[in-house]
N, C-alpha and C. Protein backbone atom coordinates (compact mmCIF):
# COMPACT_ATOMS: atom_id res chain seq x y z
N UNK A 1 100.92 97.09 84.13
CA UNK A 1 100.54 98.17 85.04
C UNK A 1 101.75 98.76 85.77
N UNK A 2 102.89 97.98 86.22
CA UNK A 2 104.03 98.47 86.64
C UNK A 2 104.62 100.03 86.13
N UNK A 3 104.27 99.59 84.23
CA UNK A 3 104.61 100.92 83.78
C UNK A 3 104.44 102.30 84.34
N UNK A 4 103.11 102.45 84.92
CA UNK A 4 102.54 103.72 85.75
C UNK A 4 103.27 103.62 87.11
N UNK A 5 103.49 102.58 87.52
CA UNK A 5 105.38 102.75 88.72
C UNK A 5 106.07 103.35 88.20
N UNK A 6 106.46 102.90 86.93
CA UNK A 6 108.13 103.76 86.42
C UNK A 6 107.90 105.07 85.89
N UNK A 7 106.75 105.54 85.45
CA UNK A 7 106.94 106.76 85.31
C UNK A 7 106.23 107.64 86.26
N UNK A 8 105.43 106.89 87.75
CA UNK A 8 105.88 107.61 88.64
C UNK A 8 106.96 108.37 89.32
N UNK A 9 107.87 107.13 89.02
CA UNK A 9 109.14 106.80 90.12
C UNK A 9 109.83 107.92 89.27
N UNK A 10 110.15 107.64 87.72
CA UNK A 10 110.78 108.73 86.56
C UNK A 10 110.67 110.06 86.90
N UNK A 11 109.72 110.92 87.74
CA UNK A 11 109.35 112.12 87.79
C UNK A 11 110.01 112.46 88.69
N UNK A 12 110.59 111.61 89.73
CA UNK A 12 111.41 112.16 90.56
C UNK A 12 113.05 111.99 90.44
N UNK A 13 113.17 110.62 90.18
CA UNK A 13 114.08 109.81 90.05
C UNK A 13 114.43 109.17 88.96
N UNK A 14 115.22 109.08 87.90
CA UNK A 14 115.16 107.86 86.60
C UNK A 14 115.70 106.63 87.18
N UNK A 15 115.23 105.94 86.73
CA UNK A 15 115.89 104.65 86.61
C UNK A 15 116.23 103.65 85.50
N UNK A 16 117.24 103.18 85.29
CA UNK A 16 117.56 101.99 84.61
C UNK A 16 116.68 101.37 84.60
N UNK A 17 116.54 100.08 83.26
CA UNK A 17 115.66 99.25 83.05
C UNK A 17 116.32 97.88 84.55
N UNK A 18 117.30 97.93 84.42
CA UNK A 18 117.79 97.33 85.43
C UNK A 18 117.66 97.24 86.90
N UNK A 19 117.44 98.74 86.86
CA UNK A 19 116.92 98.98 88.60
C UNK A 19 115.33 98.83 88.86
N UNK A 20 115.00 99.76 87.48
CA UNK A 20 113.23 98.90 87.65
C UNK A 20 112.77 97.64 88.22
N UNK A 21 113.84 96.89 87.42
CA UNK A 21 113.29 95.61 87.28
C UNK A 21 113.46 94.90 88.80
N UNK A 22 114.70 95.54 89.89
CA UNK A 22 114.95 95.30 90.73
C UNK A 22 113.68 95.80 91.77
N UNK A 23 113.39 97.53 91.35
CA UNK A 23 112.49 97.56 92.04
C UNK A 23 110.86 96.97 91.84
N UNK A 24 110.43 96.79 90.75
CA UNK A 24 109.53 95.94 90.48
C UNK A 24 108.81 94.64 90.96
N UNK A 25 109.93 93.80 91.44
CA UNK A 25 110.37 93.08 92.02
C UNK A 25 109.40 92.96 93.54
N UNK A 26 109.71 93.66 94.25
CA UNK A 26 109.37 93.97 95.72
C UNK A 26 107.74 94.35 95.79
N UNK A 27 106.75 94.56 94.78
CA UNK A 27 105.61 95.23 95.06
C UNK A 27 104.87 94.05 93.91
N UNK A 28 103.61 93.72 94.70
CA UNK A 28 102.70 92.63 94.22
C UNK A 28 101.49 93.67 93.99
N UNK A 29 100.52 93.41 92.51
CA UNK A 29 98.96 94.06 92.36
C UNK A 29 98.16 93.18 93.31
N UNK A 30 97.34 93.76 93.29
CA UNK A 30 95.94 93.53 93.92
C UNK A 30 95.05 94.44 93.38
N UNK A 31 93.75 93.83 93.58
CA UNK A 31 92.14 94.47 92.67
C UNK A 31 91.58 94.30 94.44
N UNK A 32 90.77 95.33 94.12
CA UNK A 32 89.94 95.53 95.30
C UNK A 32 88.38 96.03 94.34
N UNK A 33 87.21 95.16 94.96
CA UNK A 33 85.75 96.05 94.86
C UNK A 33 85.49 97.23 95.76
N UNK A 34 84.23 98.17 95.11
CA UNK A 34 84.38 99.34 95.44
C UNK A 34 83.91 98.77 97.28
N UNK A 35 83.56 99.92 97.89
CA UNK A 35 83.37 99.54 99.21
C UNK A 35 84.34 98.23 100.26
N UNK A 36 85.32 97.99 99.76
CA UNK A 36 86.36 96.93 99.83
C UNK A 36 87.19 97.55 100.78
N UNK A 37 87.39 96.65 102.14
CA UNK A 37 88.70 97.59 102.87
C UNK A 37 89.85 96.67 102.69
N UNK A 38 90.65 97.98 102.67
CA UNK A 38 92.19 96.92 102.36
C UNK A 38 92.85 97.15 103.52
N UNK A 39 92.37 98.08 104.84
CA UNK A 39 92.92 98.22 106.07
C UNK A 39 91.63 98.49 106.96
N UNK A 40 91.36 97.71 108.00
CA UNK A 40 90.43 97.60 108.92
C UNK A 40 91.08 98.11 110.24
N UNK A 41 90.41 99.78 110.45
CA UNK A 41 91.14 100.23 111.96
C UNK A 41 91.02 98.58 112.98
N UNK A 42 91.97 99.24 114.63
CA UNK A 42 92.41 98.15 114.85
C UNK A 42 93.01 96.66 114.49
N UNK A 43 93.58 96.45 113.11
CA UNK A 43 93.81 95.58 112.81
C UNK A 43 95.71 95.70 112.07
N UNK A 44 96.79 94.67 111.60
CA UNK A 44 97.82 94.93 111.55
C UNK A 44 97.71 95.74 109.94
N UNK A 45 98.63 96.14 109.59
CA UNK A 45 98.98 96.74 108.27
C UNK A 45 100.27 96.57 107.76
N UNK A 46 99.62 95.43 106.46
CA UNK A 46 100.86 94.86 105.89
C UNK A 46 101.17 95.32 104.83
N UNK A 47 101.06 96.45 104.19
CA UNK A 47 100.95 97.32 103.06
C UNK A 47 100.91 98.50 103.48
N UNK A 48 101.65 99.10 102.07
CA UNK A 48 101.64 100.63 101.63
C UNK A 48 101.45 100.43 100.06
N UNK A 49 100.42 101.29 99.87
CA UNK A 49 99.56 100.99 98.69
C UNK A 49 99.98 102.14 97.80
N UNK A 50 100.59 101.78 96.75
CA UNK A 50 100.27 102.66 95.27
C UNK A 50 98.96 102.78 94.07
N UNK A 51 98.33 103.52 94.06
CA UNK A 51 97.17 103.47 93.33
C UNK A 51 97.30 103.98 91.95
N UNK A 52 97.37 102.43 91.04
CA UNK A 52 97.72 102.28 89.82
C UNK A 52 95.63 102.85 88.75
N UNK A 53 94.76 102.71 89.65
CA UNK A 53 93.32 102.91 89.16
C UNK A 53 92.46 102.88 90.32
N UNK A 54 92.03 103.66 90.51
CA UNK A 54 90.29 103.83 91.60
C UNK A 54 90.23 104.66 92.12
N UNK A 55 89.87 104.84 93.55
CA UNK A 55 89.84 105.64 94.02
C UNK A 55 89.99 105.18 95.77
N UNK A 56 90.51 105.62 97.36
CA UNK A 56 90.98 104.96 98.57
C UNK A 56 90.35 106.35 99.57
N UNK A 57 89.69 105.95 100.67
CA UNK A 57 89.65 106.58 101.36
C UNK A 57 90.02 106.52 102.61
N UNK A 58 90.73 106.98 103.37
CA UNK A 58 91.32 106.49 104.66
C UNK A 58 90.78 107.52 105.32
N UNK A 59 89.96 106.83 106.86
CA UNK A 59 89.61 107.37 107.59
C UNK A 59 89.37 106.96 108.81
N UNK A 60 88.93 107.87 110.40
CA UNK A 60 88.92 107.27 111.45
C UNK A 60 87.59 107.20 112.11
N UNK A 61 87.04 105.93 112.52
CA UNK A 61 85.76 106.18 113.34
C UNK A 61 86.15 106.35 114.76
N UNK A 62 85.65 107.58 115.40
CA UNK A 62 86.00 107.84 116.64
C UNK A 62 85.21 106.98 118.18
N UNK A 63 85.16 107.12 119.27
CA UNK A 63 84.41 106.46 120.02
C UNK A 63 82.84 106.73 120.26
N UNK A 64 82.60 107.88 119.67
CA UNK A 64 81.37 108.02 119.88
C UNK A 64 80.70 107.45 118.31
N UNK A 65 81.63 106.58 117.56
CA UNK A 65 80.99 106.49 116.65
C UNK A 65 81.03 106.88 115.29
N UNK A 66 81.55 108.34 115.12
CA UNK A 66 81.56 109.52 114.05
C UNK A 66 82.71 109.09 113.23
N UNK A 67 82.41 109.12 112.03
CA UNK A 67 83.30 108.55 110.86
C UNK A 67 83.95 110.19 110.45
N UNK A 68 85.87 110.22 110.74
CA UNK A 68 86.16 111.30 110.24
C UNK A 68 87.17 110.76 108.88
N UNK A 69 86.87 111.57 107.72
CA UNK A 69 87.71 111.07 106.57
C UNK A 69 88.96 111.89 106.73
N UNK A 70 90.06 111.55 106.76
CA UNK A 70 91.58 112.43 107.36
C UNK A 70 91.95 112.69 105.79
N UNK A 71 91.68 111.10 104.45
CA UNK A 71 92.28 111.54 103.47
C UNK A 71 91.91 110.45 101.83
N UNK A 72 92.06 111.01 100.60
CA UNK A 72 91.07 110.13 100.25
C UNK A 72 92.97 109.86 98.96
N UNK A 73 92.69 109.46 98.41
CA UNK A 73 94.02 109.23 97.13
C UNK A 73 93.39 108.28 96.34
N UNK A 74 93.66 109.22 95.00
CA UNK A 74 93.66 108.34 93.29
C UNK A 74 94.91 107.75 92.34
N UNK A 75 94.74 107.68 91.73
CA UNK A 75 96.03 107.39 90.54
C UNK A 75 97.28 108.40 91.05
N UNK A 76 98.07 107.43 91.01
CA UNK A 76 99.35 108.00 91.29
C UNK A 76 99.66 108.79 92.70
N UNK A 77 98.68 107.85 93.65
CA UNK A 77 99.30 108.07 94.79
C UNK A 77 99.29 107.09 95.66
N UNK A 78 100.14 107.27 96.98
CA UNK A 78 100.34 106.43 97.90
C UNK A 78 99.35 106.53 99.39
N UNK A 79 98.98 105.43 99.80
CA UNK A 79 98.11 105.39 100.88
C UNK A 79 98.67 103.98 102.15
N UNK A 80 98.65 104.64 103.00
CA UNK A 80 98.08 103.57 103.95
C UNK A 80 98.28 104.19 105.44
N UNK A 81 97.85 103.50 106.39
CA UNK A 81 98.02 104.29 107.71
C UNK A 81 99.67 103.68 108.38
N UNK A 82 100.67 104.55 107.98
CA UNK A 82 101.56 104.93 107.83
C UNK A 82 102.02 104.56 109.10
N UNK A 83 102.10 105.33 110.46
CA UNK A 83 102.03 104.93 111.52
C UNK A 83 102.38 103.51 112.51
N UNK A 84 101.02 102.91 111.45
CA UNK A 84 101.04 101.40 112.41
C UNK A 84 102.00 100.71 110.64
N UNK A 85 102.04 101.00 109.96
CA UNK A 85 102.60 100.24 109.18
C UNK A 85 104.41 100.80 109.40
N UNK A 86 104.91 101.50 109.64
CA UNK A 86 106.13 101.84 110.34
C UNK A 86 106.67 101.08 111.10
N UNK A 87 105.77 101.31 112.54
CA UNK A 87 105.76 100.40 113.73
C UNK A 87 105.62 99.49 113.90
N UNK A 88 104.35 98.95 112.61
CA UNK A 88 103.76 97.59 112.67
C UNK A 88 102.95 97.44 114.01
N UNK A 89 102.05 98.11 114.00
CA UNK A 89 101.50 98.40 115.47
C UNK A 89 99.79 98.12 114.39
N UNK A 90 98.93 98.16 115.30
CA UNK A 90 97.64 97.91 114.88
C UNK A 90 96.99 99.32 114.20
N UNK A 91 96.15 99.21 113.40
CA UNK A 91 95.88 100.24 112.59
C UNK A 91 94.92 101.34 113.34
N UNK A 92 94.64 102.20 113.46
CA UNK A 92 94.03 103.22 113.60
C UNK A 92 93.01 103.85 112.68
N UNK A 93 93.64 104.06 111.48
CA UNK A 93 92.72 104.16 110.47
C UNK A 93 92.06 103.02 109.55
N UNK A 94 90.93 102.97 109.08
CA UNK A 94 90.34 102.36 107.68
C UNK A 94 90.85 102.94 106.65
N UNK A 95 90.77 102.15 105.51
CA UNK A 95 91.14 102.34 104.49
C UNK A 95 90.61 101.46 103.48
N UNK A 96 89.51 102.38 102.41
CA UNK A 96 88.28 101.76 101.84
C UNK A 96 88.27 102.29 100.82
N UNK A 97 87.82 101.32 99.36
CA UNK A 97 87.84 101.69 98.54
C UNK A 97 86.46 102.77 98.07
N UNK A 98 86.80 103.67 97.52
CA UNK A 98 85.28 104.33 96.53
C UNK A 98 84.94 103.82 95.36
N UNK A 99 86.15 103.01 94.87
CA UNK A 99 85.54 103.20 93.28
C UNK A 99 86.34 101.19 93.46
N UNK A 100 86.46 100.71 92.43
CA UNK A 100 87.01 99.32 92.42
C UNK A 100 88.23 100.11 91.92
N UNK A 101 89.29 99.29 92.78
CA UNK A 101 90.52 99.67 92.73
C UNK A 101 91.68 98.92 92.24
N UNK A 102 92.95 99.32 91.57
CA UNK A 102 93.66 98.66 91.52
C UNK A 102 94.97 99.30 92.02
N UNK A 103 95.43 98.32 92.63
CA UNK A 103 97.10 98.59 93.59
C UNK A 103 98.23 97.98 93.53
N UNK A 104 99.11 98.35 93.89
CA UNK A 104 100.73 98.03 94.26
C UNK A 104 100.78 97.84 95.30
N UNK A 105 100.91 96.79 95.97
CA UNK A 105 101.10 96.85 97.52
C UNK A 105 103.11 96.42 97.76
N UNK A 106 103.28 97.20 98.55
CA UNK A 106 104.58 97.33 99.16
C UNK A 106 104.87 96.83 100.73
N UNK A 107 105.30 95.79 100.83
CA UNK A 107 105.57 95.99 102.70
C UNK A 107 106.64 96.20 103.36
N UNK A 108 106.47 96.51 104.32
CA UNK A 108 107.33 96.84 105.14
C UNK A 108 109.12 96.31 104.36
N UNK A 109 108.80 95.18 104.62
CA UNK A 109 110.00 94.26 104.89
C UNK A 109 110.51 94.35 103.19
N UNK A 110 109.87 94.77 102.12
CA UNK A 110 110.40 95.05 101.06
C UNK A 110 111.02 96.72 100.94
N UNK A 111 110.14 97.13 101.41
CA UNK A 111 110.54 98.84 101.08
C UNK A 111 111.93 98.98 101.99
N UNK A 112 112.18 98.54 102.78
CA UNK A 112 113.45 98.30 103.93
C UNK A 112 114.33 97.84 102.81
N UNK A 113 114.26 96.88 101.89
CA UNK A 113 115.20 96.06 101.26
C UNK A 113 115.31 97.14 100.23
N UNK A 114 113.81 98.18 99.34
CA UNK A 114 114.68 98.94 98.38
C UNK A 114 115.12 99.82 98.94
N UNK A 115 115.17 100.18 99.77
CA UNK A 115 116.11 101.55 99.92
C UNK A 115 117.38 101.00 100.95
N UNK A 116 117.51 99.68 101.09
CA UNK A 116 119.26 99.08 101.22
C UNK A 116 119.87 98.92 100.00
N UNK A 117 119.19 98.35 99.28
CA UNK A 117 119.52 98.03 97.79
C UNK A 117 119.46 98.95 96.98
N UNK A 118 118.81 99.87 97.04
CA UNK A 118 119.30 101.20 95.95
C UNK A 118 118.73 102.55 96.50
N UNK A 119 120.22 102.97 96.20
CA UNK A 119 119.72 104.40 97.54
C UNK A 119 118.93 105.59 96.28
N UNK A 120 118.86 105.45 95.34
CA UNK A 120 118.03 105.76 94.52
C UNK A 120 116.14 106.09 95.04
N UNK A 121 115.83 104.79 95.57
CA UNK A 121 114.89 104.30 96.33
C UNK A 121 114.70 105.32 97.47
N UNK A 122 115.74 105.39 98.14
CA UNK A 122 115.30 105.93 99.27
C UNK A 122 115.09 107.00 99.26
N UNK A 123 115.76 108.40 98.47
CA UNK A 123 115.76 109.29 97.80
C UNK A 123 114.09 109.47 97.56
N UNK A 124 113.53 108.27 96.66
CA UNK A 124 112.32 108.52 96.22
C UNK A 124 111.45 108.90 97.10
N UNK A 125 110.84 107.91 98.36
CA UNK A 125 110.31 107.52 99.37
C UNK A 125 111.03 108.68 100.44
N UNK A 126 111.78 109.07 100.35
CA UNK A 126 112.24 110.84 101.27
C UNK A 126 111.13 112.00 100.52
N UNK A 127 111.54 112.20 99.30
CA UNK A 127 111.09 112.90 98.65
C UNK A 127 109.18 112.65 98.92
N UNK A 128 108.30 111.91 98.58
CA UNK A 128 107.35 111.22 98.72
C UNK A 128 107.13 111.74 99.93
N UNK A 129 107.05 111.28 101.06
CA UNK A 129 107.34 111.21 102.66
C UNK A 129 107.27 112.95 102.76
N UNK A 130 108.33 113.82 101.82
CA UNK A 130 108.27 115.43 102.88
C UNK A 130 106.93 116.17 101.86
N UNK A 131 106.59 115.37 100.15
CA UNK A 131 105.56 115.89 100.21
C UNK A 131 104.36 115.72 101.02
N UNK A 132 104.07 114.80 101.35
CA UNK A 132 102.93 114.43 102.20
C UNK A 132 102.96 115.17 103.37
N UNK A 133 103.79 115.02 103.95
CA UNK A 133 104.40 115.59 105.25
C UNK A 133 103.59 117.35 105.03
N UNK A 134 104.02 118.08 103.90
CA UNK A 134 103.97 119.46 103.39
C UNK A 134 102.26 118.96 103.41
N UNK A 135 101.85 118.20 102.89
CA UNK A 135 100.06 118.19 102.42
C UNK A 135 99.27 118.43 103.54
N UNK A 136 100.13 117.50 104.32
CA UNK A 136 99.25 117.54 106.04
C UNK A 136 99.25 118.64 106.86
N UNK A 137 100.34 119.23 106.73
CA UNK A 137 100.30 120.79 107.38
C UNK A 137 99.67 121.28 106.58
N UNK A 138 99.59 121.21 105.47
CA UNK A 138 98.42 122.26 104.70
C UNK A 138 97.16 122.45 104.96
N UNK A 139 97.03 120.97 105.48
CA UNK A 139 95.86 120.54 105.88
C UNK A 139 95.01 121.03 107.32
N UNK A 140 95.86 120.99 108.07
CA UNK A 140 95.77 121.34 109.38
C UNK A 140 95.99 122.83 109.47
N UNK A 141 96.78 123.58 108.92
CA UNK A 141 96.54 125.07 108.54
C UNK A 141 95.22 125.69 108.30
N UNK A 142 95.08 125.10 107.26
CA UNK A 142 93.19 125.38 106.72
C UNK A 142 92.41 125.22 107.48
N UNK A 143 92.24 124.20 108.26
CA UNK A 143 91.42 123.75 109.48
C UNK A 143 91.67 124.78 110.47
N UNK A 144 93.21 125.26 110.68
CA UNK A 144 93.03 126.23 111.90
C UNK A 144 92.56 127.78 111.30
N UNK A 145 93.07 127.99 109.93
CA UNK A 145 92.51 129.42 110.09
C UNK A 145 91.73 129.75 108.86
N UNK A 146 91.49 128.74 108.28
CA UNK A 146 90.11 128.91 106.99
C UNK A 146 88.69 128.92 107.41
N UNK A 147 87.52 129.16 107.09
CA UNK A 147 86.44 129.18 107.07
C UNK A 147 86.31 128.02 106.16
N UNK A 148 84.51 127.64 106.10
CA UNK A 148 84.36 126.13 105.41
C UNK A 148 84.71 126.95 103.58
N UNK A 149 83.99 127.98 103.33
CA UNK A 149 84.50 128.44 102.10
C UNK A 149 85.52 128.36 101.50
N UNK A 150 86.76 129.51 102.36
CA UNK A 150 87.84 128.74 101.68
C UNK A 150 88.39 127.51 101.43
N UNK A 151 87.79 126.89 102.80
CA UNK A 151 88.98 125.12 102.19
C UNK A 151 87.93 124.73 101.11
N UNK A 152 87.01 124.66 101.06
CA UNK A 152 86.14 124.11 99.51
C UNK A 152 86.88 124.82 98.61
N UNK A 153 87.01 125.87 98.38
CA UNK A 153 88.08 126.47 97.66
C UNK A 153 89.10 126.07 97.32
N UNK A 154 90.23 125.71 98.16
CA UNK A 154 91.25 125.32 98.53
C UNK A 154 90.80 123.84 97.76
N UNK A 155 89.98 122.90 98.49
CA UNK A 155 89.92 121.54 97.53
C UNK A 155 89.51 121.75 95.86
N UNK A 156 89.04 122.52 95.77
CA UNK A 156 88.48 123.10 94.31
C UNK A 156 89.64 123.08 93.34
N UNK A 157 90.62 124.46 93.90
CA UNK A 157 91.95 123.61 93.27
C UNK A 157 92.98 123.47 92.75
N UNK A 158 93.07 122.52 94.30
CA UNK A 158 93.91 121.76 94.30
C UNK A 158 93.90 120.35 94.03
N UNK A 159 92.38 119.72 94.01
CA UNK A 159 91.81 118.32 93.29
C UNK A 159 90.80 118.70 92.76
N UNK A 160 90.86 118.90 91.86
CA UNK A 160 89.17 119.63 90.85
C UNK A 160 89.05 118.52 90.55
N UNK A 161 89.68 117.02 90.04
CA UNK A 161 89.12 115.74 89.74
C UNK A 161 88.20 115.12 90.64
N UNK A 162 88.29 115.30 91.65
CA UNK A 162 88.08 114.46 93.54
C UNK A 162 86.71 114.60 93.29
N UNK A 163 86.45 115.80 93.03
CA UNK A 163 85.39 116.50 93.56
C UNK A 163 84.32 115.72 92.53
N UNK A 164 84.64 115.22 91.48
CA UNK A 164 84.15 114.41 90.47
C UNK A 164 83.79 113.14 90.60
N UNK A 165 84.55 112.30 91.71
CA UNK A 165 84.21 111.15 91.71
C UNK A 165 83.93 111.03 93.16
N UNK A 166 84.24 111.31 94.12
CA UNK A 166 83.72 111.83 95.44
C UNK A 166 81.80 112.15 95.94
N UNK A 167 81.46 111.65 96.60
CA UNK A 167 79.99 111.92 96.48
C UNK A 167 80.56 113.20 97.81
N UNK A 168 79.18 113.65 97.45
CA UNK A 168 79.51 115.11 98.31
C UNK A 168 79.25 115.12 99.77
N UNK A 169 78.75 113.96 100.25
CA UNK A 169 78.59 113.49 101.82
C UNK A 169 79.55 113.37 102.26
N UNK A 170 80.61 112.65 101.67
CA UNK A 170 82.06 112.72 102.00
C UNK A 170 82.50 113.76 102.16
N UNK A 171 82.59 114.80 100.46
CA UNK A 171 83.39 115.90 100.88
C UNK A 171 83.21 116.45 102.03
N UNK A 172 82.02 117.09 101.97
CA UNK A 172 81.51 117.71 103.03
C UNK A 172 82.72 117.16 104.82
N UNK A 173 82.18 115.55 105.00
CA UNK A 173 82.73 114.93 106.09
C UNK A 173 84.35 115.57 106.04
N UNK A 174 84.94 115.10 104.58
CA UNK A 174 86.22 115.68 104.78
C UNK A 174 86.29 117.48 104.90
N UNK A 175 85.08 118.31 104.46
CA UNK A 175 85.91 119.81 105.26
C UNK A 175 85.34 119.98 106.67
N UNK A 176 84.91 119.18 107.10
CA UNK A 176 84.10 119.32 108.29
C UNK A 176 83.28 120.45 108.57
N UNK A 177 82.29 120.22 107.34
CA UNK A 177 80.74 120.70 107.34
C UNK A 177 79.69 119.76 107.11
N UNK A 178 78.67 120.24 107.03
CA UNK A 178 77.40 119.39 106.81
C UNK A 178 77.39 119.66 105.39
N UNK A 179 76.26 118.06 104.53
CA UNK A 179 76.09 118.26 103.44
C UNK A 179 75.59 118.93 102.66
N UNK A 180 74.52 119.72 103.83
CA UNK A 180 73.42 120.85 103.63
C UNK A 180 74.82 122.36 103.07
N UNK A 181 75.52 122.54 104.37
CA UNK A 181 76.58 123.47 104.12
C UNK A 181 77.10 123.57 102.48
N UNK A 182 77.86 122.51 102.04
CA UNK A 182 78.58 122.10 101.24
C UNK A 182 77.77 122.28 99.92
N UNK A 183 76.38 121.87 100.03
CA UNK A 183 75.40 122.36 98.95
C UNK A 183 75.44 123.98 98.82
N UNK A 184 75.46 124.73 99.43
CA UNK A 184 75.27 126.26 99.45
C UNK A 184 76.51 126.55 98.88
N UNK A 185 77.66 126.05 99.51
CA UNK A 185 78.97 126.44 99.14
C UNK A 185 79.44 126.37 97.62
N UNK A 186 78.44 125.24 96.92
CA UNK A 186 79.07 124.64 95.84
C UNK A 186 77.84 125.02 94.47
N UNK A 187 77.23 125.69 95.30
CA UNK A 187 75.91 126.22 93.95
C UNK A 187 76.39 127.89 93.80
């Protein structure tokens, strides 16, 4: 499964079989069942997750209760609540599987070591880091000056897969409409 690492990592960066193997090294699998959290808000976060198969949803329950989904990631992407795993501070967000999952988990104290050990690495994880960075303003853009139409739009696509394995109670939660809405929008 590593393989789908290296030709992640390849798209940005090549690497030697040598440096692979170095970076390889630093990141352990894990299987998760569907409905499975691999980060429980309030709790520490010892991972940053690569998603080698499934599907992850990270999201926040607020005080009154209300479950908001901030962000969901499949194959070939990275998840975790970023934040407290930086800081190492307690989590804020959940982070739950949809589908049975399989991962790369990375921690802290390794990802520190690849990008001392090969600035290759760090390069990657920069790169990584300002797309996301770019996703989230995108995100928050839409929210400030889209209607629920366009961002369904907008998720349409830009993840036409999501929308496939995603039940639509979610979506909906993630454009912040109702499911009733999201039905009209999508017939």
């Amino acid at each position: 499964m590593k393989e789908k690492l290296r030709a992640h990592i390849d798209k940005i960066i090549p690497l030697t079989d040598e440096e692979f193997a170095f970076v390889s090294s630093h990141f352990i699998e894990k299987n998760y069942k569907k409905r499975e959290f691999l980060i429980e808000q309030g709790e520490n976060v010892r991972y940053a997750y690569f998603v080698l198969s499934g599907l992850l949803m990270l999201g926040y329950n607020d005080e009154a209760g209300k479950h908001h989904i901030v962000s969901f990631a499949m194959e070939d992407w990275w998840e975790t609540d970023f934040l407290a795993y930086h800081t190492q501070t307690k989590a804020t967000f959940s982070l739950q599987c949809l589908e049975p999952t399989h991962v790369l988990c990375l921690s802290l104290e390794n990802y520190q070591k690849l990008c001392a050990g090969l600035q290759k690495m760090e390069h990657f994880f920069l790169s990584k880091a300002n797309s996301g960075h770019i996703s989230s303003q995108q995100r928050i853009l839409s929210f400030l000056t889209s209607n629920a139409t366009e961002r369904y739009e907008q998720l349409l696509r830009r993840y036409p897969a999501l929308l496939q394995r995603v039940p639509k109670t979610l979506i909906a939660s993630y454009l912040g409409v109702s499911r009733e809405t999201l039905s009209r929008l999508s017939s």
